[in-house]
N, C-alpha and C. Protein backbone atom coordinates (compact mmCIF):
# COMPACT_ATOMS: atom_id res chain seq x y z
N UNK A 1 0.76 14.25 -4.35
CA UNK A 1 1.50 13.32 -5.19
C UNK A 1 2.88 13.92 -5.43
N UNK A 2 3.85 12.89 -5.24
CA UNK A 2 5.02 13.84 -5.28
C UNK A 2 5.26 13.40 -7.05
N UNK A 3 6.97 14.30 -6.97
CA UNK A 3 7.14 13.96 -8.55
C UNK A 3 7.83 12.91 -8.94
N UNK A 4 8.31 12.16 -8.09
CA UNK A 4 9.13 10.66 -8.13
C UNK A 4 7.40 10.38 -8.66
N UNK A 5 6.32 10.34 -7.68
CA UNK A 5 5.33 9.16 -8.16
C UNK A 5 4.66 9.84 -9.23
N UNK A 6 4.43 10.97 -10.03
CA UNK A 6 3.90 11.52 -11.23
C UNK A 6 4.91 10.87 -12.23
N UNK A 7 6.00 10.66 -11.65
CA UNK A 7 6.92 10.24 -12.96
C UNK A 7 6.01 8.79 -13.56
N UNK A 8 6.34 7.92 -12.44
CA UNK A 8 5.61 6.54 -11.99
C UNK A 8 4.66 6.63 -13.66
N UNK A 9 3.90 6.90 -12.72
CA UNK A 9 2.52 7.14 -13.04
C UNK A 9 2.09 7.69 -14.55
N UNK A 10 2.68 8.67 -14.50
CA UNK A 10 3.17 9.31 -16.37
C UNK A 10 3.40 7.91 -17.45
N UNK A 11 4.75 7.09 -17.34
CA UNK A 11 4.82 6.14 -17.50
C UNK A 11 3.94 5.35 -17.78
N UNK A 12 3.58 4.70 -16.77
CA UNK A 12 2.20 3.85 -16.63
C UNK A 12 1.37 4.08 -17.69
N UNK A 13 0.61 5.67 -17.48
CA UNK A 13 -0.63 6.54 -18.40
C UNK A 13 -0.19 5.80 -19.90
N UNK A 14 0.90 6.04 -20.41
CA UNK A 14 1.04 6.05 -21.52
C UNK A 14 1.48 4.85 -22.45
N UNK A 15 1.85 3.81 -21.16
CA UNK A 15 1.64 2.72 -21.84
C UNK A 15 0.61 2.24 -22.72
N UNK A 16 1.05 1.11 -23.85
CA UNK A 16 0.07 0.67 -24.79
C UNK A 16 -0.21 -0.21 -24.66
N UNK A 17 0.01 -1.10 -23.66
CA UNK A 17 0.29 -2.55 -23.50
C UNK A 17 -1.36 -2.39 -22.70
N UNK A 18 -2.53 -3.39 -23.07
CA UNK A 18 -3.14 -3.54 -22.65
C UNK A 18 -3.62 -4.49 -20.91
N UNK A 19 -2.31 -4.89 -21.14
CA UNK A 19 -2.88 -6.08 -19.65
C UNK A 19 -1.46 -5.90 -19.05
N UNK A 20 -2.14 -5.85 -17.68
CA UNK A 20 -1.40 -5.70 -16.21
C UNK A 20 -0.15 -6.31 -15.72
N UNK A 21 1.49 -5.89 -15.95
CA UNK A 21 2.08 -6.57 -15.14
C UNK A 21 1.95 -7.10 -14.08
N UNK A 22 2.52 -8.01 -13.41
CA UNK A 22 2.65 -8.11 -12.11
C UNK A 22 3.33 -6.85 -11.77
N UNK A 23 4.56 -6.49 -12.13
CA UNK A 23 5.41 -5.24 -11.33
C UNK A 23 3.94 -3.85 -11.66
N UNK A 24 3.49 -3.61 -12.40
CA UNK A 24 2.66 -2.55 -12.65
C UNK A 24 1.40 -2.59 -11.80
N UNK A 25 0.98 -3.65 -10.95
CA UNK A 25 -0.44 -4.42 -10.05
C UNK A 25 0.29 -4.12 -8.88
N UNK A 26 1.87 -3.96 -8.64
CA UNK A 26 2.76 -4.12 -7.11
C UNK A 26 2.64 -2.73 -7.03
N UNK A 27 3.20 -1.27 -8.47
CA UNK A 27 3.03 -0.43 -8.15
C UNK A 27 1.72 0.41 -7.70
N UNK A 28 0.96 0.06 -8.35
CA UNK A 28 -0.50 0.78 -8.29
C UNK A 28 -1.24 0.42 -6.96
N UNK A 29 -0.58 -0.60 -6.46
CA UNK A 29 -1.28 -0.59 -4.65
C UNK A 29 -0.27 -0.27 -4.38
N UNK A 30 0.91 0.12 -4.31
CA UNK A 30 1.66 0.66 -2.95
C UNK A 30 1.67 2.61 -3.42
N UNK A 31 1.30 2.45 -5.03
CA UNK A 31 0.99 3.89 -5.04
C UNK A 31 -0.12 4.54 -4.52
N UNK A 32 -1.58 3.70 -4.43
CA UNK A 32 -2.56 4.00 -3.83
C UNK A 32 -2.15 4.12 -2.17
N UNK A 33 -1.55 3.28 -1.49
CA UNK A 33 -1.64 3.24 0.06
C UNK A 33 -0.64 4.61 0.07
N UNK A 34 0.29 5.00 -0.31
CA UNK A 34 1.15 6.40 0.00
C UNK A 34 0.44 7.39 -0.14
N UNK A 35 -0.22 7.30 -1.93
CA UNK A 35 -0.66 8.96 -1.73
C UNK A 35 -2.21 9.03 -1.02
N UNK A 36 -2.86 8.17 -0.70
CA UNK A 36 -3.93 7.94 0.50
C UNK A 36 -3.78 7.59 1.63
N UNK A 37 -2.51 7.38 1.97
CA UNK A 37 -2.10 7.41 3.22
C UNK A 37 -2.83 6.11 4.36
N UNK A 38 -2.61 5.18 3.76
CA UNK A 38 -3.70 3.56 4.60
C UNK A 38 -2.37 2.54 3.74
N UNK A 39 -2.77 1.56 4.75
CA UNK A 39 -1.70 0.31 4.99
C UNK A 39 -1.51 -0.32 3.32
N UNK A 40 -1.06 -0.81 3.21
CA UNK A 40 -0.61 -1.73 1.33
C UNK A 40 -1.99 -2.83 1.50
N UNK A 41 -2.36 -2.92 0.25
CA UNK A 41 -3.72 -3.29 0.41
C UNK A 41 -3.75 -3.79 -1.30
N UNK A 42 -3.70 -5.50 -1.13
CA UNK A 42 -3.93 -5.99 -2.96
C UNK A 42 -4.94 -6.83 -2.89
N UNK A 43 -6.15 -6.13 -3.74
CA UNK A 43 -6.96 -6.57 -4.09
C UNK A 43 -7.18 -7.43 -4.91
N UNK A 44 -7.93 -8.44 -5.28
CA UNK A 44 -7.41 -9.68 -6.09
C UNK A 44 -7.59 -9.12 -7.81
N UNK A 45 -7.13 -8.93 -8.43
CA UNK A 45 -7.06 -8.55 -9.96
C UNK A 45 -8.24 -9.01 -10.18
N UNK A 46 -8.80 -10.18 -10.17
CA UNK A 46 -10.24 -10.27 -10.62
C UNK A 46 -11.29 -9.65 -10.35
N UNK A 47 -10.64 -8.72 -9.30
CA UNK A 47 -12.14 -7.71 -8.67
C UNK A 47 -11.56 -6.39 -9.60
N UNK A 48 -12.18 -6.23 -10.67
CA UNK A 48 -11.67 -5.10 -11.77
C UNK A 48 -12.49 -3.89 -11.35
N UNK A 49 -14.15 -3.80 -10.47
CA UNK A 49 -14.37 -2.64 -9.91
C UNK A 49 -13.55 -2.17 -9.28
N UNK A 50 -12.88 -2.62 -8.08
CA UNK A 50 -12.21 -2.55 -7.36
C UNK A 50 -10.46 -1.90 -7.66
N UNK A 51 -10.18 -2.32 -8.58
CA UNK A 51 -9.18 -2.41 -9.09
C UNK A 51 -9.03 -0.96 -10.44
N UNK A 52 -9.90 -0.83 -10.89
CA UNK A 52 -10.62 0.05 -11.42
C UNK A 52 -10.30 1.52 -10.60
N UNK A 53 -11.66 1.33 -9.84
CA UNK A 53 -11.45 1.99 -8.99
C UNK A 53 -9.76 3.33 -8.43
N UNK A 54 -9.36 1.70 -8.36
CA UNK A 54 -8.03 2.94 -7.34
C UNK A 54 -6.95 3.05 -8.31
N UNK A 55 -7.25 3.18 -9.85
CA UNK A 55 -6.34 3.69 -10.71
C UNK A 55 -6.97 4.60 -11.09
N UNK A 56 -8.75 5.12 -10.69
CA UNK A 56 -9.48 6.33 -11.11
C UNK A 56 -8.79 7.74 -10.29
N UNK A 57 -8.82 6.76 -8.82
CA UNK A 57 -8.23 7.31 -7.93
C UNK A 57 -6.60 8.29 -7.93
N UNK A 58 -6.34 7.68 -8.02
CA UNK A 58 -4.92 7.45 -8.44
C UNK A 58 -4.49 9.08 -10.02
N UNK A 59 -5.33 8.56 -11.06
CA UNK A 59 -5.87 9.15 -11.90
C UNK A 59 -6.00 10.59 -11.30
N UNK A 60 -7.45 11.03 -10.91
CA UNK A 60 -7.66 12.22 -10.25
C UNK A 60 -6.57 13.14 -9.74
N UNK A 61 -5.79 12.43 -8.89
CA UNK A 61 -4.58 12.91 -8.02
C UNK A 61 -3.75 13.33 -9.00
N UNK A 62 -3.58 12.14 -10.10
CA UNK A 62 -2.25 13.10 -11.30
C UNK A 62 -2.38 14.25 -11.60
N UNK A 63 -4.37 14.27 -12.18
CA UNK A 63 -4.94 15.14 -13.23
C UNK A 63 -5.17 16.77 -12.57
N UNK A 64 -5.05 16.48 -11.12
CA UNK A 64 -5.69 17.83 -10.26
C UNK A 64 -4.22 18.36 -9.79
């Protein structure tokens, strides 16, 4: 994870705002496809496992 996208991401963490921009749904898949390295990939917001998922993802990578 570089530090342009920890910045990102920092940001993001600490928001209070409970529900999902659109611009914040654009970053979190093109942040998932970089630092996992696979094509841009948007899953439909209503699939919240899914969606879930690759901000756990995402998550991990900050935290480690």
């Amino acid at each position: 994870m570089t530090q342009e996208q920890r910045k990102i991401w920092k940001v993001f963490r600490e928001s209070e705002n409970p529900d999902l921009t659109d611009k914040e749904y654009d970053m979190i898949n093109k942040l998932h496809a970089d630092i996992f390295n696979h094509s841009l990939w948007k899953p439909c917001t209503c699939d919240t496992e899914t969606f879930q998922n690759m901000i756990s993802d995402i998550n991990k990578k900050y935290d480690g």
